[in-house]
Protein backbone atom coordinates (compact mmCIF):
# COMPACT_ATOMS: atom_id res chain seq x y z
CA UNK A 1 130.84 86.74 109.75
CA UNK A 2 128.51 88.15 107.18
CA UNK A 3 130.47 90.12 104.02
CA UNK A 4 131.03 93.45 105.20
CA UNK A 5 131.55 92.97 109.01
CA UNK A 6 134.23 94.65 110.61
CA UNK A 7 136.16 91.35 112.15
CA UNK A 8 137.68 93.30 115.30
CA UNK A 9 133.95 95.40 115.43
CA UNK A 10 131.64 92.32 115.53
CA UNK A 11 134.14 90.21 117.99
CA UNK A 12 134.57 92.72 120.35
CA UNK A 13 130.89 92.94 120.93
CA UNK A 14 130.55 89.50 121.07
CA UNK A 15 133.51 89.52 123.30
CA UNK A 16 131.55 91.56 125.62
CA UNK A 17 128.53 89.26 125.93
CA UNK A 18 127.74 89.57 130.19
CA UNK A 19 127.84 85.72 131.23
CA UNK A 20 124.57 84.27 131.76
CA UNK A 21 124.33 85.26 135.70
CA UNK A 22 121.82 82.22 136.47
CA UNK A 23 121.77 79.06 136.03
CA UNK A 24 118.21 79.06 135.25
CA UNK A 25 118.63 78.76 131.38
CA UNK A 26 118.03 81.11 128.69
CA UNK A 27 114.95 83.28 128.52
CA UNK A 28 112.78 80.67 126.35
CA UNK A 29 109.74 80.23 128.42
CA UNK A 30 108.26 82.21 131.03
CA UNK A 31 104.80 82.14 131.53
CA UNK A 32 105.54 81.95 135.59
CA UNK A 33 107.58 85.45 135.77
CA UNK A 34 105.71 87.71 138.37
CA UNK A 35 105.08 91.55 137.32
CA UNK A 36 108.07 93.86 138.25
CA UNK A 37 106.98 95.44 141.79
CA UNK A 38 108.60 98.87 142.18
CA UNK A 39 110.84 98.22 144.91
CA UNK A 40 112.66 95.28 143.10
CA UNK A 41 112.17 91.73 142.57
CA UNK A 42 114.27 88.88 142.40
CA UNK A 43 116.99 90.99 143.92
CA UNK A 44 116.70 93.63 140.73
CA UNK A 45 116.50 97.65 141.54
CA UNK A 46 113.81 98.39 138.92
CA UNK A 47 114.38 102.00 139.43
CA UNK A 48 118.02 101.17 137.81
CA UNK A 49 116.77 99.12 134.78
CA UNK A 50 116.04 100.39 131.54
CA UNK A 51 112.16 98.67 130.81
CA UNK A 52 112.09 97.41 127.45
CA UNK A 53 108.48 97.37 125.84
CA UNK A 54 107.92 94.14 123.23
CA UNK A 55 109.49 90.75 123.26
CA UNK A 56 109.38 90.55 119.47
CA UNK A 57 112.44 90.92 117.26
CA UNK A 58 113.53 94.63 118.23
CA UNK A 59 112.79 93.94 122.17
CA UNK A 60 115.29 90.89 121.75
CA UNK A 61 117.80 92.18 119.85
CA UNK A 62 117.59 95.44 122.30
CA UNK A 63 117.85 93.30 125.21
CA UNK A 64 121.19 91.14 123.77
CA UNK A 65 122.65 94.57 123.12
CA UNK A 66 122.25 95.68 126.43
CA UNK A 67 122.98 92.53 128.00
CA UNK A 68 126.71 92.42 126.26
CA UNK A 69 127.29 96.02 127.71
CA UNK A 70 125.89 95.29 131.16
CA UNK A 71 123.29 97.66 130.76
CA UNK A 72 120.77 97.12 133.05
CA UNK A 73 116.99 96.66 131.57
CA UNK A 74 114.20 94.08 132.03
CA UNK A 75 112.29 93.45 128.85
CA UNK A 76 108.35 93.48 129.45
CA UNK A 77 106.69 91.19 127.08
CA UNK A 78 102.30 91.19 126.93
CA UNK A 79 102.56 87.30 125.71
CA UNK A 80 102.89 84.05 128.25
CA UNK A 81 105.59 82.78 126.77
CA UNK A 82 108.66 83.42 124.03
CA UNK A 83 106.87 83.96 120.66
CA UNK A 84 108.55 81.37 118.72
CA UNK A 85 105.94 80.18 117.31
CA UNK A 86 104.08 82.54 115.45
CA UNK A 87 104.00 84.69 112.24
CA UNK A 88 105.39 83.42 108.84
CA UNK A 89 109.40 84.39 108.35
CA UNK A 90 111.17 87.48 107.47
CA UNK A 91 113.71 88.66 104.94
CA UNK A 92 117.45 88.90 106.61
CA UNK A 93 119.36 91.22 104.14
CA UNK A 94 123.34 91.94 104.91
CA UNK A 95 122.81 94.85 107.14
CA UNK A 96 120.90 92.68 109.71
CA UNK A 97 123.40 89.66 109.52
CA UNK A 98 125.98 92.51 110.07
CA UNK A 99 123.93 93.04 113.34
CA UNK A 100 123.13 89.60 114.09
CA UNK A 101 126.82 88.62 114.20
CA UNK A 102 127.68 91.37 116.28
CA UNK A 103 124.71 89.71 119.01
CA UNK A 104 125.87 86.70 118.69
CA UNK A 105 123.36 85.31 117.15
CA UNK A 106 124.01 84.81 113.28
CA UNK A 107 125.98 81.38 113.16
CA UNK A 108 123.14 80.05 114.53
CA UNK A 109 120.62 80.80 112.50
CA UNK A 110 122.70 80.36 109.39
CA UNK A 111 122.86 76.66 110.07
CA UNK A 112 119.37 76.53 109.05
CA UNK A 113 118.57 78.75 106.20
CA UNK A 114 119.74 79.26 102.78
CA UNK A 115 121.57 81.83 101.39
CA UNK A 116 120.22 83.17 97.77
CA UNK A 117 122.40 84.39 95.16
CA UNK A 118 119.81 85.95 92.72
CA UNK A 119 116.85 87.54 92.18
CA UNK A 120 114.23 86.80 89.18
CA UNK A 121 111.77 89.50 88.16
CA UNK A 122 108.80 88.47 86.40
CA UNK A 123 105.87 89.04 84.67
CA UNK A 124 102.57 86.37 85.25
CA UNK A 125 104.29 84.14 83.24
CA UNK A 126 107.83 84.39 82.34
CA UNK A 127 111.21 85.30 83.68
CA UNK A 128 111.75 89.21 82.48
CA UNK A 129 115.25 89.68 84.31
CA UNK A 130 117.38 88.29 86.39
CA UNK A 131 120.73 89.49 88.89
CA UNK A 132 123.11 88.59 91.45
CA UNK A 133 122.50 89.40 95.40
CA UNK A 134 125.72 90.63 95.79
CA UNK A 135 125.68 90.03 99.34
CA UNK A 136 124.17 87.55 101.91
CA UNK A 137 120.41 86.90 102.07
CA UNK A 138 118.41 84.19 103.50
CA UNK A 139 114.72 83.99 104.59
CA UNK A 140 114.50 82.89 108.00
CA UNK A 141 111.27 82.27 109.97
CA UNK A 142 110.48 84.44 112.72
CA UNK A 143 110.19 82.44 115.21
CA UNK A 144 113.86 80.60 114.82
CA UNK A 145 115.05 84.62 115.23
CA UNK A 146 113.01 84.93 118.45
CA UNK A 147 114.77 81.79 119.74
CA UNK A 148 118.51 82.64 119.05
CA UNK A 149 118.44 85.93 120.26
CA UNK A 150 116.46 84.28 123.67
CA UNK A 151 119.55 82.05 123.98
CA UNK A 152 121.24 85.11 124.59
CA UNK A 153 119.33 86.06 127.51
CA UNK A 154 119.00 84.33 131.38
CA UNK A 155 114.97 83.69 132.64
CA UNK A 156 114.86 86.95 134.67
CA UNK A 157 116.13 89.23 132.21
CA UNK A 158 112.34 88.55 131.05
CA UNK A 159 108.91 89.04 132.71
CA UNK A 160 105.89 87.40 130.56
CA UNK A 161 102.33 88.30 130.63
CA UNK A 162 102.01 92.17 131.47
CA UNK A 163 101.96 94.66 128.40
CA UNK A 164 102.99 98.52 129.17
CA UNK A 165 100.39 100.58 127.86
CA UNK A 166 101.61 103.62 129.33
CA UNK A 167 105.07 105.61 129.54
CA UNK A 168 105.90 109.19 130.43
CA UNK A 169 109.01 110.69 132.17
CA UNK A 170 109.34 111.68 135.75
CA UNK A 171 111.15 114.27 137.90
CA UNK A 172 113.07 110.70 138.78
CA UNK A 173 113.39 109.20 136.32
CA UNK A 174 110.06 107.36 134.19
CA UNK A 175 107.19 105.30 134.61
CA UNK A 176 105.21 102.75 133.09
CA UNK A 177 101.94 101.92 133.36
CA UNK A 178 100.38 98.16 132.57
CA UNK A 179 97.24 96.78 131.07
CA UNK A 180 96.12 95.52 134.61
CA UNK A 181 96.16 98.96 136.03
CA UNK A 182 99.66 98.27 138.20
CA UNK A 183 102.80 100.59 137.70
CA UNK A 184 106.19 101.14 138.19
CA UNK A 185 109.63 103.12 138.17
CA UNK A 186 112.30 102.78 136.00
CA UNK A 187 115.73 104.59 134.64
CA UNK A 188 113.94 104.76 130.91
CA UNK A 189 111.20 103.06 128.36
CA UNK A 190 112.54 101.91 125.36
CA UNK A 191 109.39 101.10 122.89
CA UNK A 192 109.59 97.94 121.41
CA UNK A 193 105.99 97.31 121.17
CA UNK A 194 105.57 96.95 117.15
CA UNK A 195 103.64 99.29 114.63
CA UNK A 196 100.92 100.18 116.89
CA UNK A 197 103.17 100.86 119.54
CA UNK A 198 101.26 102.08 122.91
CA UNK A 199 104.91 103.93 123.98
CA UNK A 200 104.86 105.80 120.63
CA UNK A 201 101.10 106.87 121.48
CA UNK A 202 102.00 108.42 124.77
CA UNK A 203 104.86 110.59 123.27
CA UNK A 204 101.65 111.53 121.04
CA UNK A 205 103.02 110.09 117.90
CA UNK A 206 99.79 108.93 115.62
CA UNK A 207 99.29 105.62 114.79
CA UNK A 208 100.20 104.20 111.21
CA UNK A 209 98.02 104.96 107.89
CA UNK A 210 96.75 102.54 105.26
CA UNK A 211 98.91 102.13 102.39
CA UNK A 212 95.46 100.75 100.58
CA UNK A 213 97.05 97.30 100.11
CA UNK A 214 97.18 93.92 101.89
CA UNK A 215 99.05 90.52 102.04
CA UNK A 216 98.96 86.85 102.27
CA UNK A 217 101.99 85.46 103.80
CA UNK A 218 102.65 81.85 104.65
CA UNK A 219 105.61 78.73 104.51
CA UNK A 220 104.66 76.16 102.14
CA UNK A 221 106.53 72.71 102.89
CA UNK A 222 107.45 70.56 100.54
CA UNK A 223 109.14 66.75 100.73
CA UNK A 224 113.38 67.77 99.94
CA UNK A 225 112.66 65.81 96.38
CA UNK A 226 109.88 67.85 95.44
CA UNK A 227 110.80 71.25 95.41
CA UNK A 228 111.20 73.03 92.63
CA UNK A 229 114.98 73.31 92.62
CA UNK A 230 115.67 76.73 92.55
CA UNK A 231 116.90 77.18 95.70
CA UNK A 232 119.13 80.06 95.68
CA UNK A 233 116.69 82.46 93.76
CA UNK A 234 113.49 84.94 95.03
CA UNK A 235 110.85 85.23 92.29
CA UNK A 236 109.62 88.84 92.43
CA UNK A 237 106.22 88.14 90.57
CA UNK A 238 103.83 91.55 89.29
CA UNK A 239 100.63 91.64 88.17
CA UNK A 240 98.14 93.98 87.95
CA UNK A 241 97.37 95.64 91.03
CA UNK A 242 98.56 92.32 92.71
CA UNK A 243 102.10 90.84 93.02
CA UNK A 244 103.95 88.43 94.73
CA UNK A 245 107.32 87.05 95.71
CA UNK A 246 108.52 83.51 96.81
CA UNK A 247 112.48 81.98 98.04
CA UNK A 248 113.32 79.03 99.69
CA UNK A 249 114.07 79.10 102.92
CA UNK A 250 115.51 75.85 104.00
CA UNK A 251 115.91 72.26 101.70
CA UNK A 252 112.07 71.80 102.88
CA UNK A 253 110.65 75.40 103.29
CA UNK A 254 109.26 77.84 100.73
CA UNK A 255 108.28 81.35 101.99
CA UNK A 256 105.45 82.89 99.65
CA UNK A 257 103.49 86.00 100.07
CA UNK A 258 100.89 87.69 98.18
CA UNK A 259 100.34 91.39 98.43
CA UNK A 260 97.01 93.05 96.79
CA UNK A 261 94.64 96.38 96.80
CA UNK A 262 92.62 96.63 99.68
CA UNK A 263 90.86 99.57 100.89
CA UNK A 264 89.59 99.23 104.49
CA UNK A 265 90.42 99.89 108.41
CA UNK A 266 93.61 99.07 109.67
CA UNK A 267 91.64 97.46 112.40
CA UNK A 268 89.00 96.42 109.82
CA UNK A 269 88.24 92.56 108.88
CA UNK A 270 90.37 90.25 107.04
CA UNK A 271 89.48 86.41 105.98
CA UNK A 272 88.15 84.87 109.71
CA UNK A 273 89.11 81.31 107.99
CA UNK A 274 92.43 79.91 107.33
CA UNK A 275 90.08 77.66 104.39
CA UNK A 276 89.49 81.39 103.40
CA UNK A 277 92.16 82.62 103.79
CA UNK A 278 94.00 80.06 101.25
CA UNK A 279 90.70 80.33 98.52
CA UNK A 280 91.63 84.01 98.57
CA UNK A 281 94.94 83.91 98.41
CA UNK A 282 94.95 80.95 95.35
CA UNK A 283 91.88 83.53 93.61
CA UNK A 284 94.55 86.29 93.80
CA UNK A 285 97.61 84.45 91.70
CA UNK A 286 95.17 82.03 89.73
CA UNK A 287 97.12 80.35 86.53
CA UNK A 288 100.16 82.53 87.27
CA UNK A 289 103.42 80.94 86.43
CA UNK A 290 106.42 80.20 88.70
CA UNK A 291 105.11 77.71 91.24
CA UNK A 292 103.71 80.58 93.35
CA UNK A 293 99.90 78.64 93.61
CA UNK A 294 101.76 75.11 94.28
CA UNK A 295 103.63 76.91 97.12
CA UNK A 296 100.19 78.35 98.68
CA UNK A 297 98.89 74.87 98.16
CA UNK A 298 101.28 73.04 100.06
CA UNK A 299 100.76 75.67 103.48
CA UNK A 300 99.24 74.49 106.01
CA UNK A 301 95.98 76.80 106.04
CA UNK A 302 95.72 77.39 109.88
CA UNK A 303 99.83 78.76 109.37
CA UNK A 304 98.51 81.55 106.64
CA UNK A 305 98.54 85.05 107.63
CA UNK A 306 96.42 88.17 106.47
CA UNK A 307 97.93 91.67 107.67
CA UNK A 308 96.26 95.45 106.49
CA UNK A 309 99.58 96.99 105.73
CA UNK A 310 100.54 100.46 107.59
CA UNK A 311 103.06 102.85 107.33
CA UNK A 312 103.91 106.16 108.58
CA UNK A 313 106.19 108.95 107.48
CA UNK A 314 107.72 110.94 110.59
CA UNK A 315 109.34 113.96 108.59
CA UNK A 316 111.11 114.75 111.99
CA UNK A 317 113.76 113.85 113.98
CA UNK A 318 112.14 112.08 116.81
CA UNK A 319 115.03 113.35 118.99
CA UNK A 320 114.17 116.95 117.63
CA UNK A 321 110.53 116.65 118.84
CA UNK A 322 111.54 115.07 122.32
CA UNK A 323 112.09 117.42 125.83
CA UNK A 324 115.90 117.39 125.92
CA UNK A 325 115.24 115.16 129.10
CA UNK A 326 112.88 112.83 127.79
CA UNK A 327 113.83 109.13 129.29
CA UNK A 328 111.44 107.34 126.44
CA UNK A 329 112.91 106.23 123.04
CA UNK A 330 111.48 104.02 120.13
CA UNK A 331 113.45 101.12 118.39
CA UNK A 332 111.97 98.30 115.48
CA UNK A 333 108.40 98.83 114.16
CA UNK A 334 107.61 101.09 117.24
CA UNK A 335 109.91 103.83 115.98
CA UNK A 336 109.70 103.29 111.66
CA UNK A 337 106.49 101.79 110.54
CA UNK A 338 107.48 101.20 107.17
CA UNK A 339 106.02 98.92 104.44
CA UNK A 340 107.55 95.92 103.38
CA UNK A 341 108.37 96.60 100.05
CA UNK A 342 112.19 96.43 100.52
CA UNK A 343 112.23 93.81 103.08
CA UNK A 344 113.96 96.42 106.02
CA UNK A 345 111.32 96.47 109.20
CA UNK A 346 113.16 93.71 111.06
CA UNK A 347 116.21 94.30 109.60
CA UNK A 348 116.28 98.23 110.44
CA UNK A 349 115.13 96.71 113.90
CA UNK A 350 118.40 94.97 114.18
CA UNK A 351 120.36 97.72 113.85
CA UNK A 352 118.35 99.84 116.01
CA UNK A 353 119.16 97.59 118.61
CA UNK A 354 123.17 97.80 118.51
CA UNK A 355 123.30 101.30 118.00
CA UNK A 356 121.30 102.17 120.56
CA UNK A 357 123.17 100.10 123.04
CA UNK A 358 126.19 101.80 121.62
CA UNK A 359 124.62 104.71 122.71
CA UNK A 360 122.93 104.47 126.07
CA UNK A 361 126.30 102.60 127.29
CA UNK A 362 128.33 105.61 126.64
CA UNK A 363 125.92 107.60 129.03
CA UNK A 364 127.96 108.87 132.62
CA UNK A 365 125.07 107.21 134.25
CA UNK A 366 122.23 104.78 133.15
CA UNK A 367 119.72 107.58 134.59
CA UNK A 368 118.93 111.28 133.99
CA UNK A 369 120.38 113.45 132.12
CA UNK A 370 123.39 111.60 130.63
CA UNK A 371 121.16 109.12 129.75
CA UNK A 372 118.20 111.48 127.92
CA UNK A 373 121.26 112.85 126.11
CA UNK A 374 122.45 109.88 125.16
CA UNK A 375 119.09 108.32 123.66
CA UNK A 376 118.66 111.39 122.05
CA UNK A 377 122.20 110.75 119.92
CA UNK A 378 120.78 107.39 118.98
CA UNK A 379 117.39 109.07 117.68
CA UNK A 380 119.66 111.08 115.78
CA UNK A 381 121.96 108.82 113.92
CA UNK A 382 119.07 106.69 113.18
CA UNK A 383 116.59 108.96 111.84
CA UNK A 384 117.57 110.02 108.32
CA UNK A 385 118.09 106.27 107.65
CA UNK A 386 114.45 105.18 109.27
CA UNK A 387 113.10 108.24 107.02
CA UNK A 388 114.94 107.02 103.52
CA UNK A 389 113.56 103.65 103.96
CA UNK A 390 109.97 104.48 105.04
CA UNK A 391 109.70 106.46 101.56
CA UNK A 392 111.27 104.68 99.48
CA UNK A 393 109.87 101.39 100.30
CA UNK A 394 106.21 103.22 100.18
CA UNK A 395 107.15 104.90 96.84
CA UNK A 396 108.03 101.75 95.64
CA UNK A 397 104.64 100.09 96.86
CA UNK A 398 103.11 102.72 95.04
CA UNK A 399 104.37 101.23 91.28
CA UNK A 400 104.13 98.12 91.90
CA UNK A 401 100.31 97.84 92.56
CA UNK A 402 99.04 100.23 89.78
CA UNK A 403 95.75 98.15 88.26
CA UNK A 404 95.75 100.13 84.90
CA UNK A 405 96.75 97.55 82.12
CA UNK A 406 98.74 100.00 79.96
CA UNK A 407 100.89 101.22 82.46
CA UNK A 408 101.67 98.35 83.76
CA UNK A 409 102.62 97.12 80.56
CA UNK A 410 105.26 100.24 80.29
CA UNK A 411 105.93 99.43 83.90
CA UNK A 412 107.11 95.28 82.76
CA UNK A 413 108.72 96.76 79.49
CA UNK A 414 111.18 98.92 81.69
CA UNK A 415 112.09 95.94 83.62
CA UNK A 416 112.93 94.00 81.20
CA UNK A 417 114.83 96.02 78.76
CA UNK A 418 115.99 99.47 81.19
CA UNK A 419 116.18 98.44 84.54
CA UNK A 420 119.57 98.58 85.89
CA UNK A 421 119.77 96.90 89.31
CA UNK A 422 123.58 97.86 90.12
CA UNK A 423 122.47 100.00 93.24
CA UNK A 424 119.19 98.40 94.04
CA UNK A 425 120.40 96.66 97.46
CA UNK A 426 122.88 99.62 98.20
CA UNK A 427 120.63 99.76 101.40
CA UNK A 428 121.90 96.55 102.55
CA UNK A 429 125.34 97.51 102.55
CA UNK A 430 124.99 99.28 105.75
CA UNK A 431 126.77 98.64 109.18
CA UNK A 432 124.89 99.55 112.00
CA UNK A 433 128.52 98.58 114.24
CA UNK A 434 129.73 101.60 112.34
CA UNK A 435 127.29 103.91 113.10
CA UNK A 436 128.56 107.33 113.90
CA UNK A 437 126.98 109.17 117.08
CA UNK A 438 127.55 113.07 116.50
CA UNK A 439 126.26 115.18 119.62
């Protein structure tokens, strides 16, 4: 297990793990899963089953959390299939191998990724500092995540191709409402559904603001004998008003990004080309140091991704703004749209995942009242964290794309001679299988 696990904690979840209850396989493909009708399919009471919104990352992890307390849910997934193919890869601090381990999913994807033991700040064009990750790290791409945690799950725990763009409570329970205009009755929503969230819009929670910058993201891959050979170390890279990072991800597999000023629509248009896409992206870091332009060179352009990056600050409790019986909760981007300055979305998402099923399975019932109350526990030992993280990661975006020259000189000066990084990844210290739930 990752440093920091409770042992007995992390087994006993794992311990707990329902047996697949099919023989079908695991929940990898399903682009022939019918749409839930309200008076059960496949032998499921729908009424009884928690709907979970989003088969990314937090709709996953939710679902394996569930699944090992014999919570019953379906997750509800808009795409054809298991994503496991798309986006770049994601950071996977302590706190969500803490959390992975506990679904049963971190050996896994440890096999495949390597751990990194420091981090180099630098200017354009030199190393200014460098320090120990004190505890595990590894890049892992996001589809690889979406995979493991499927394992985890039997073929009708899953129903492809309808999206929920609708939830609200009921006198019996709640109800959500699909893109094709069909609906149906459940126990509870949980929204999984990402930054834009359509379950977070119908508890009237506004969508996320520009943050006035955007990014490049992509895997460069490289022949084993060609990479650069700093395998255990991510290059934090700042310029003016742009900056970038890069770390190695497996012996072949480089993750980069690129992160800029932008001013536009969160909807508005990126690069249409992924030709354009890389001549922006090589314009943005051109004669920088530190192999960052080799690594955008060796992507393959049609795997490059541009993203207008969002964030919003919920000052409240979201259990505090709730109807005490409110049967909709919020878990992953869907609940803390936060930027990715600290590299904590997915892994916040993680955790969201087993404390919530810590939660809901210490309900009386999985319905009603016991079951509002209990969702409304999770929302509260959740919260102040989400909160910390959204601001500091923004505040934190905030100094590292200033564009005036001087200040970013001071800014480079501090790094190199006063910056003390003792406490910097405090934040990933956290266990989420620790989590205490205070009524």
């Amino acid at each position: 297990p990752a440093k920091g696990v409770p042992a007995a904690v992390g087994r006993d979840l794992r311990d707990d793990m329902a047996a697949p209850s099919s023989t079908s396989g695991p929940a990898t493909r399903g682009g022939q899963s019918r749409a839930p009708e309200t008076d059960g399919e496949g032998g499921r009471d729908w009424k009884k089953a928690i709907v979970i919104s989003g088969g990314g990352m937090a709709g996953l992890a939710t679902a394996v959390a569930f699944k090992s307390y014999k919570i019953p849910f379906v997750l509800v997934e808009r795409a054809q299939s298991l994503r496991d193919d798309e986006g770049t890869a994601i950071a996977l601090w302590n706190n969500a191998w803490v959390a992975l381990d506990a679904l049963g999913a971190g050996d896994k994807l440890r096999e495949k990724h390597l751990p990194l033991e420091k981090v180099e700040i630098c200017n354009t064009g030199r190393v200014m500092q460098t320090f120990d990750i004190r505890n595990e790290f590894r890049g892992v791409r996001r589809g690889e995540i979406a995979s493991a945690l499927a394992s985890k799950l039997d073929e009708g725990d899953v129903v492809y191709g309808k999206e929920v763009v609708h939830a609200e409570t009921t006198p019996n329970g709640a109800r959500v409402t699909f893109s094709d205009g069909t609906a149906t009755e459940c126990a509870a929503v949980v929204g999984c559904d990402g930054a834009r969230s359509k379950v977070a819009q119908s508890l009237g929670l506004a969508l996320p603001s520009l943050t006035g910058y955007s990014a490049f993201r992509g895997v460069a891959v490289f022949d084993k004998d060609e990479n650069d050979g700093t395998a255990t170390r991510y290059k934090a890279i700042f310029g003016r008003g742009v900056r970038a990072g890069m770390y190695q991800m497996s012996p072949t597999e480089t993750y980069w990004f690129i992160i800029f000023n932008n001013k536009g629509s969160i909807d508005g248009d990126g690069p249409r080309s992924g030709a354009a896409m890389r001549k922006q992206a090589l314009e943005k870091v051109r004669g920088w140091a530190h192999g960052i332009e080799r690594a955008v060179q060796a992507t393959d352009e049609n795997r490059i991704v541009f993203s207008r990056i969002g964030e919003s600050w919920r000052l409240r409790n979201l259990g505090g703004t709730l109807p005490r019986g409110e049967l909709i909760t919020l878990a992953g981007d869907a609940a803390h749209p936060m930027t990715p300055n600290l590299g904590q979305g997915g892994c916040c998402a993680m955790e969201d995942a087993v404390v919530l099923a810590k939660a809901v399975a210490g309900a009386q019932s999985f319905s009603g009242a016991s079951l509002a109350a209990r969702l409304r526990l999770y929302e509260s030992a959740r919260w102040k964290r989400w909160f910390k993280l959204t601001v500091r990661a923004s505040l934190m975006g905030m100094a590292l794309q200033w564009e005036n020259g001087f200040v970013c000189r001071v800014r480079n000066l501090f790094m190199e001679k006063l910056y003390n990084p003792n406490h910097f990844l405090d934040h990933t210290e956290y266990d989420c299988t620790a989590a205490k739930l205070r009524a």
